[in-house]
Every structure is written in C-alpha cells, then in structure tokens.
Protein backbone atom coordinates (compact mmCIF):
# COMPACT_ATOMS: atom_id res chain seq x y z
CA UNK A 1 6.37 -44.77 -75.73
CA UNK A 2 8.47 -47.40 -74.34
CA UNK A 3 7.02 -49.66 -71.45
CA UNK A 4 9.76 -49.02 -68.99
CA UNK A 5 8.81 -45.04 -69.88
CA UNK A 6 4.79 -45.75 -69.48
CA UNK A 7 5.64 -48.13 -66.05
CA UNK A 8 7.57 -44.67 -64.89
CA UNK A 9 4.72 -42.70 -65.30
CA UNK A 10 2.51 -45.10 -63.49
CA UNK A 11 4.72 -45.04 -60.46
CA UNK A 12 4.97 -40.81 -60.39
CA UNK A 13 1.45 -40.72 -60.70
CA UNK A 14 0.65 -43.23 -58.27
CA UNK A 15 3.49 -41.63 -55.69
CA UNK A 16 1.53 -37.94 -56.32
CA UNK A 17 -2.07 -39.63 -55.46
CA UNK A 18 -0.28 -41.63 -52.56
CA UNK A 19 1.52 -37.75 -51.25
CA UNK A 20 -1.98 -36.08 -51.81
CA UNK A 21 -3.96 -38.45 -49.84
CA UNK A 22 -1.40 -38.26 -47.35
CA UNK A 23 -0.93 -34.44 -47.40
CA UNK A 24 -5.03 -34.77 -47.11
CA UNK A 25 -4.11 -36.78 -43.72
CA UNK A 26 -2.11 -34.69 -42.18
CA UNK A 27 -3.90 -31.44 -42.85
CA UNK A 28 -7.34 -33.27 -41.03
CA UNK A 29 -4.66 -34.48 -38.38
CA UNK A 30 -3.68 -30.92 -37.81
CA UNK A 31 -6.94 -29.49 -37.74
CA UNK A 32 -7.68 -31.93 -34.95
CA UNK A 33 -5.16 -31.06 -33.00
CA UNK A 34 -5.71 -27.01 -33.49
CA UNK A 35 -9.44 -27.70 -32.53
CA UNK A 36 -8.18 -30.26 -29.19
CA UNK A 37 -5.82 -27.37 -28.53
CA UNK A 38 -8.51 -24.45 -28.72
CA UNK A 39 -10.88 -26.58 -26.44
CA UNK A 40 -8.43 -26.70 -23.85
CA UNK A 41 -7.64 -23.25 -23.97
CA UNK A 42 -11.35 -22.74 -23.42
CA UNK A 43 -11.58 -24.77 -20.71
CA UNK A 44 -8.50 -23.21 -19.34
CA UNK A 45 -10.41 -19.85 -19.27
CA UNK A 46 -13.49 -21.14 -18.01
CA UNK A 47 -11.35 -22.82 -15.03
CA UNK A 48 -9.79 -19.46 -14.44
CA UNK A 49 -12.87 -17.45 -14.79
CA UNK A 50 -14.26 -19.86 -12.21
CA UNK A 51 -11.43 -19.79 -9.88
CA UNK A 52 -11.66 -15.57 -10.00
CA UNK A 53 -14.87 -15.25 -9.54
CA UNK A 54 -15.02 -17.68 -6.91
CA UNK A 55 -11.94 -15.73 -5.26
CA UNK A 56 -13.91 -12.30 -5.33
CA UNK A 57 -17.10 -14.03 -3.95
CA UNK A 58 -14.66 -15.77 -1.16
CA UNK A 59 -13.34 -12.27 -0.25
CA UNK A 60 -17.01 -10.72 0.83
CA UNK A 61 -16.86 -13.18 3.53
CA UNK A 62 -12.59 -12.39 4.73
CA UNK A 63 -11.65 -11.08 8.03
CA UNK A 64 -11.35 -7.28 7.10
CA UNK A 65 -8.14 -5.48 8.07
CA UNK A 66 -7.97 -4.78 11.67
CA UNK A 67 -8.83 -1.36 12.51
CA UNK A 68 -7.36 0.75 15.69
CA UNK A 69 -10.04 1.66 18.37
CA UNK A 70 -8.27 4.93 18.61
CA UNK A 71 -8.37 6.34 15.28
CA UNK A 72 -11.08 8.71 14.19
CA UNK A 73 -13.37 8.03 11.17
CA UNK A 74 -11.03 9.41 9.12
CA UNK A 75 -8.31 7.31 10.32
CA UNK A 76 -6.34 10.04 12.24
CA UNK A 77 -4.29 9.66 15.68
CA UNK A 78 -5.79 12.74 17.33
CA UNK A 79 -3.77 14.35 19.90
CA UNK A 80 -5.95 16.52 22.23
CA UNK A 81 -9.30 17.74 22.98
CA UNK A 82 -11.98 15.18 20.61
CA UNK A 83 -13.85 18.11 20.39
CA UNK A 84 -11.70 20.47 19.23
CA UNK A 85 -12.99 23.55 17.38
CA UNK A 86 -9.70 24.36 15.59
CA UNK A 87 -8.06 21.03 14.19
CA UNK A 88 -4.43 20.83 12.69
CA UNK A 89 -4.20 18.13 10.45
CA UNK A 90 -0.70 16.09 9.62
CA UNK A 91 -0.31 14.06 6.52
CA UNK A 92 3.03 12.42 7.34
CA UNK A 93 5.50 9.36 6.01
CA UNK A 94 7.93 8.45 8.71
CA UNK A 95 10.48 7.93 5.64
CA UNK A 96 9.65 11.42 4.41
CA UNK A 97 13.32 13.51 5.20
CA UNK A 98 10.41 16.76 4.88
CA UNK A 99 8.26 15.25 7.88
CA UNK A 100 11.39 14.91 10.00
CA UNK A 101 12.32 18.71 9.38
CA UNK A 102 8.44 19.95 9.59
CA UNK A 103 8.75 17.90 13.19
CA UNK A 104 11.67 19.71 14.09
CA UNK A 105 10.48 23.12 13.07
CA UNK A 106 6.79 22.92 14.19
CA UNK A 107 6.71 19.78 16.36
CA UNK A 108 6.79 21.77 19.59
CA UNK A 109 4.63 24.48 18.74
CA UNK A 110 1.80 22.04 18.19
CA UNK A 111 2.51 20.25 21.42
CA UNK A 112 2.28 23.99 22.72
CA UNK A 113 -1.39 24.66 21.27
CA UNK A 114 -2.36 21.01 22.08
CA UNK A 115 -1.16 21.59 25.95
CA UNK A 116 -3.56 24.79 26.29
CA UNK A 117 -6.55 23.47 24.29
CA UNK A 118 -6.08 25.88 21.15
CA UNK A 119 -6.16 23.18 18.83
CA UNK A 120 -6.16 19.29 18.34
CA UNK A 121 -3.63 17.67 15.84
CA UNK A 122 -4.89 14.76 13.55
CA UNK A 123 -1.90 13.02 12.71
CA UNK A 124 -2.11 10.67 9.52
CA UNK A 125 0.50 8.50 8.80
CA UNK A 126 0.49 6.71 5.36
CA UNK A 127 3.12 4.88 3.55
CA UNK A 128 4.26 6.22 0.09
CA UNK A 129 8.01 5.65 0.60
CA UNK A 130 8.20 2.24 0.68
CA UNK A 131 10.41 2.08 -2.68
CA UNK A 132 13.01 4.33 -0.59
CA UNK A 133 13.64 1.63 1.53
CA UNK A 134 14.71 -2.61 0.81
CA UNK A 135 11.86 -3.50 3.73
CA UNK A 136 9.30 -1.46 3.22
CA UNK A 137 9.69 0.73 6.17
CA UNK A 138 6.95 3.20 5.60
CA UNK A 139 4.76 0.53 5.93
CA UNK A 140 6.18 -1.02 9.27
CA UNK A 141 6.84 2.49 10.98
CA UNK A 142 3.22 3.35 10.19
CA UNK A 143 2.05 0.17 11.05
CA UNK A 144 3.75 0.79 14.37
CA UNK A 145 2.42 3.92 14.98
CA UNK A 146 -1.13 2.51 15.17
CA UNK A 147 0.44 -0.02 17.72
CA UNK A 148 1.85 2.54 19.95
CA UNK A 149 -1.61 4.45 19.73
CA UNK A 150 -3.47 1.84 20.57
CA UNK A 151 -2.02 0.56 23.55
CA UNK A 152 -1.21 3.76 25.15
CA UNK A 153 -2.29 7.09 22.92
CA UNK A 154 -0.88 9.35 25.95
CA UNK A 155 2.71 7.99 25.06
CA UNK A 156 1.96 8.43 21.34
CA UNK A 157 3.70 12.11 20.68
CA UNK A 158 6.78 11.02 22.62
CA UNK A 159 7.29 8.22 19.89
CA UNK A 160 6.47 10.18 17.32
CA UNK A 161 8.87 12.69 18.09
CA UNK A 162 11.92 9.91 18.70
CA UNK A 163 10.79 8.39 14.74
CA UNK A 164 11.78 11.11 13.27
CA UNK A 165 14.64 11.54 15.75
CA UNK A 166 15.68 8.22 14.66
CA UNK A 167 14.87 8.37 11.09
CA UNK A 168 16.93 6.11 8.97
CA UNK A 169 18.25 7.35 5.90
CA UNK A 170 16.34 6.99 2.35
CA UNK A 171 17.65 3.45 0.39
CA UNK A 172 18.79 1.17 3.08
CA UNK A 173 16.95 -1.57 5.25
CA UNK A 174 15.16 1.25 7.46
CA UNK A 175 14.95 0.53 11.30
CA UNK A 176 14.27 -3.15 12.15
CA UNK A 177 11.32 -4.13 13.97
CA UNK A 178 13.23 -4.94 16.89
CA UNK A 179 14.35 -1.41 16.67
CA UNK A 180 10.55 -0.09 16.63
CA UNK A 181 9.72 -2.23 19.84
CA UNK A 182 12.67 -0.98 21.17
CA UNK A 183 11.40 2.63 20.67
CA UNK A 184 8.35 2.02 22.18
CA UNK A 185 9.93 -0.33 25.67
CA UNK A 186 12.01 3.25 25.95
CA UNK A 187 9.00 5.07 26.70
CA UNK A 188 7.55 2.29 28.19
CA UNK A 189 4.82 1.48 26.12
CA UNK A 190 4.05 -2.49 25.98
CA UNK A 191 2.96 -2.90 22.17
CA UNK A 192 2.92 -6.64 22.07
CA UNK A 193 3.64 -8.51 18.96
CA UNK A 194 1.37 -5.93 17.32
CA UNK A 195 4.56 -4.49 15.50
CA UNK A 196 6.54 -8.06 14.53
CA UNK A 197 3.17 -9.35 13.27
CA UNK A 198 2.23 -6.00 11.07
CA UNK A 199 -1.51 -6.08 12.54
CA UNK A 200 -2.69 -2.50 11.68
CA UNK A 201 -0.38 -3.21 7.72
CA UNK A 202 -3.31 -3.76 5.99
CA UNK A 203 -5.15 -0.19 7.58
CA UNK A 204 -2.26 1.29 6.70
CA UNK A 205 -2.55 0.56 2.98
CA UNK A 206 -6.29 1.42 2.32
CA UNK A 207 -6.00 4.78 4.62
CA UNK A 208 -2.60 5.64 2.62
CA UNK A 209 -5.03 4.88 -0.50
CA UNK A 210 -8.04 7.36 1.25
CA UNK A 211 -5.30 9.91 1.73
CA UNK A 212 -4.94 9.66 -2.13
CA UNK A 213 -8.06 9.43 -3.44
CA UNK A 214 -8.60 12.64 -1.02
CA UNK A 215 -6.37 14.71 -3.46
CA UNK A 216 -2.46 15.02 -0.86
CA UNK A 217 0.11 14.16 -3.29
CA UNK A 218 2.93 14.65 -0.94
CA UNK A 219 4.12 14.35 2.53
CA UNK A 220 3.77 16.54 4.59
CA UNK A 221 0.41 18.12 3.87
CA UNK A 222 -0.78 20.36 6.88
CA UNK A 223 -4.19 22.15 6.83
CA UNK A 224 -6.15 23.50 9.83
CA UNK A 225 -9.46 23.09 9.60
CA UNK A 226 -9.43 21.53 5.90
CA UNK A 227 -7.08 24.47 4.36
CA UNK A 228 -3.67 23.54 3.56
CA UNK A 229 -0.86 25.35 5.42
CA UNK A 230 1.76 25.54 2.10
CA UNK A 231 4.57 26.33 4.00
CA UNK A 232 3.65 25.08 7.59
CA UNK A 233 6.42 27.37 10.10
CA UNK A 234 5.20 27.82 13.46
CA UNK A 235 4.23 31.55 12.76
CA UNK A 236 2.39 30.18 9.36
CA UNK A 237 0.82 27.98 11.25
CA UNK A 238 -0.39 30.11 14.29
CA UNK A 239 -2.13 32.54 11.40
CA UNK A 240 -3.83 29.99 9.99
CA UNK A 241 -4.79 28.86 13.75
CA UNK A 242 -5.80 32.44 14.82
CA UNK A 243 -7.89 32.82 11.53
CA UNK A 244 -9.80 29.61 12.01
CA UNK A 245 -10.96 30.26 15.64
C-alpha cells in the first residue's frame, strides 16, 4: 500500500469519527430541544388549566342573568287569573311562521276564556330560530317580550298580538330594535333601554334551554293543564278546556 493510499484512509476515517461525533451532537442537541419544547407545552397546559379553573371559580361569584319580576317560576308571562284552575300553556318563537298562524287562529279565543276567568294562558317565549334570521331575532323579540311584561303586563297581549302581526319573514335582518320600541311606544308602553341593551337576553337563553330539557321540540307546543293540545284550533282547544275543569 502506497503512502498517498494509507494517508487517504487516514483522512476517511478520521472525517467518519469527526461526522459521528458530530451526528452524536446534534442528536443530544435535538433531544434538548424536544425536552425544552415538551416543558413548555406543559407549562402551557398548566397555565390554561389554571386560567379555566380560575374562570369557573370566578363565575360562582357573577351577576346572574336578570330575571323579570313578572314571570312565574316556570318562567311564563301569565295572562289572567294567578290562580287559575284550568291553565293554557304557549310554547312560542316570535320567528316561528306556525306561532303567527296558531295566533291568528286561536289568539282570540284565548283572550275570550282569559276575559271570563275560564282559563289563564302561560305564554313562553324561547328562542330556537335564531339561525333563520342574520341578528338573531328570536332572541331580541323574546328578550323584548320580557321588557314589555315587565313594565306594563296589562299591555302585554296587545304586543303580542302586533309581533306576530308584524312578523318579519324567515332569513333576513328581522325587525330592528328600534322597530320593537316602536311597537311597544304604539301601545304606549315605556320599556326603557331594556330592549336596546338585551337585559332579560341572558333569561331568555337558559329558559329556551328549560323548555328543552322539559322535552317541546317545536314551536308551538300548547297543553292545558300539562297535556299537549296536538292540533291546538279553537274547538280543540275548548275540549281540552272543558275536560280539564
């Protein structure tokens, strides 16, 4: 073997111990930075663990969601007698096109057996239509049916009857707030700001959620006395009534 061959193989083999001890470098430098990394990530979770928990122990001590003087326990607007022995109930969604013709069919039959003490009516309005709207309407037209109730329950029918009067049509904006208020100064019913700053919004979304949990999966839902009404028509209805008392 030549000495320019055996000075070659020097080299290679000192180039391969100089690449392995390198390659040896980088794999501790890597393994460094995966561990650095994975602490972080810890920590990251820990911070975030930390900030949830903290969140859920802030929220036992939030304001709870205002809650209308006027409603019952159930969270009803109850037009007529309190102590009613025969109660129609109303599960309605001022978006729902079904509520506005149930309202037009029944509406003044109820007002009928409210005006002679037959029954009471426990009106519930919840908001599952706020997808057919770009503003959330169900929401705000609830939301400003607990305003009109709750400064001036005697007016509350009237208004209920011009909502569904007025009832906008299912995928556009909905009526303004403006346009709420302005239902309510009609009838001359001072509501305050209670409808431009959503107060009762937040009611409205945990009774829509009772309404739920209590098994209605539509709108409307009538019952009298607890049984639903399928197909509530004002001589469906008055059955029911008669068979209750």
């Amino acid at each position: 073997m030549s000495k320019d061959r055996a000075s070659n193989n020097s080299k290679k083999k000192a180039q391969a111990a100089a690449a392995a001890l390198q390659g040896k470098k980088d794999k501790q430098r890597r393994t460094l930075i995966q561990v650095g990394v994975a602490v972080v990530l810890v920590a990251l979770v820990a911070v975030i663990g930390f900030n949830i928990a903290s969140k859920n122990s802030d929220d036992t001590t939030a304001t709870p969601a205002a809650t209308p003087s006027v409603v019952t326990e159930d969270g009803a607007i109850r037009i007529g007698d309190p102590n009613a022995a025969v109660v129609v109930t109303a599960v309605e969604d001022f978006q729902c096109p079904a509520c506005k013709q149930f309202e037009a069919i029944s509406g003044d039959t109820l007002s009928e057996l409210v005006a002679d003490n037959t029954i009471a009516v426990d009106y519930k309005p919840i908001a599952i239509l706020d997808r057919m709207s770009s503003t959330n309407y169900s929401s705000r037209a609830a939301n400003a049916s607990m305003c009109v109730a709750e400064a001036d329950i005697s007016k509350w029918p009237a208004w209920h009857k011009a909502m569904f009067e007025q009832q906008p049509a299912e995928g556009g904006a909905g009526l303004s707030d403006d346009d709420l208020n302005g239902i309510a100064r009609t009838l001359q019913v001072d509501v305050g700001s209670c409808i431009t700053d959503g107060t009762y919004t937040d009611y409205v979304t945990s009774q829509t959620q009772n309404v739920i949990d209590s098994g209605v999966t539509g709108t409307p839902t009538v019952s009298v006395n607890g049984t639903v009404v399928d197909v509530p028509t004002p001589d469906n209805l008055r059955a029911a009534i008669t068979a209750a008392q």
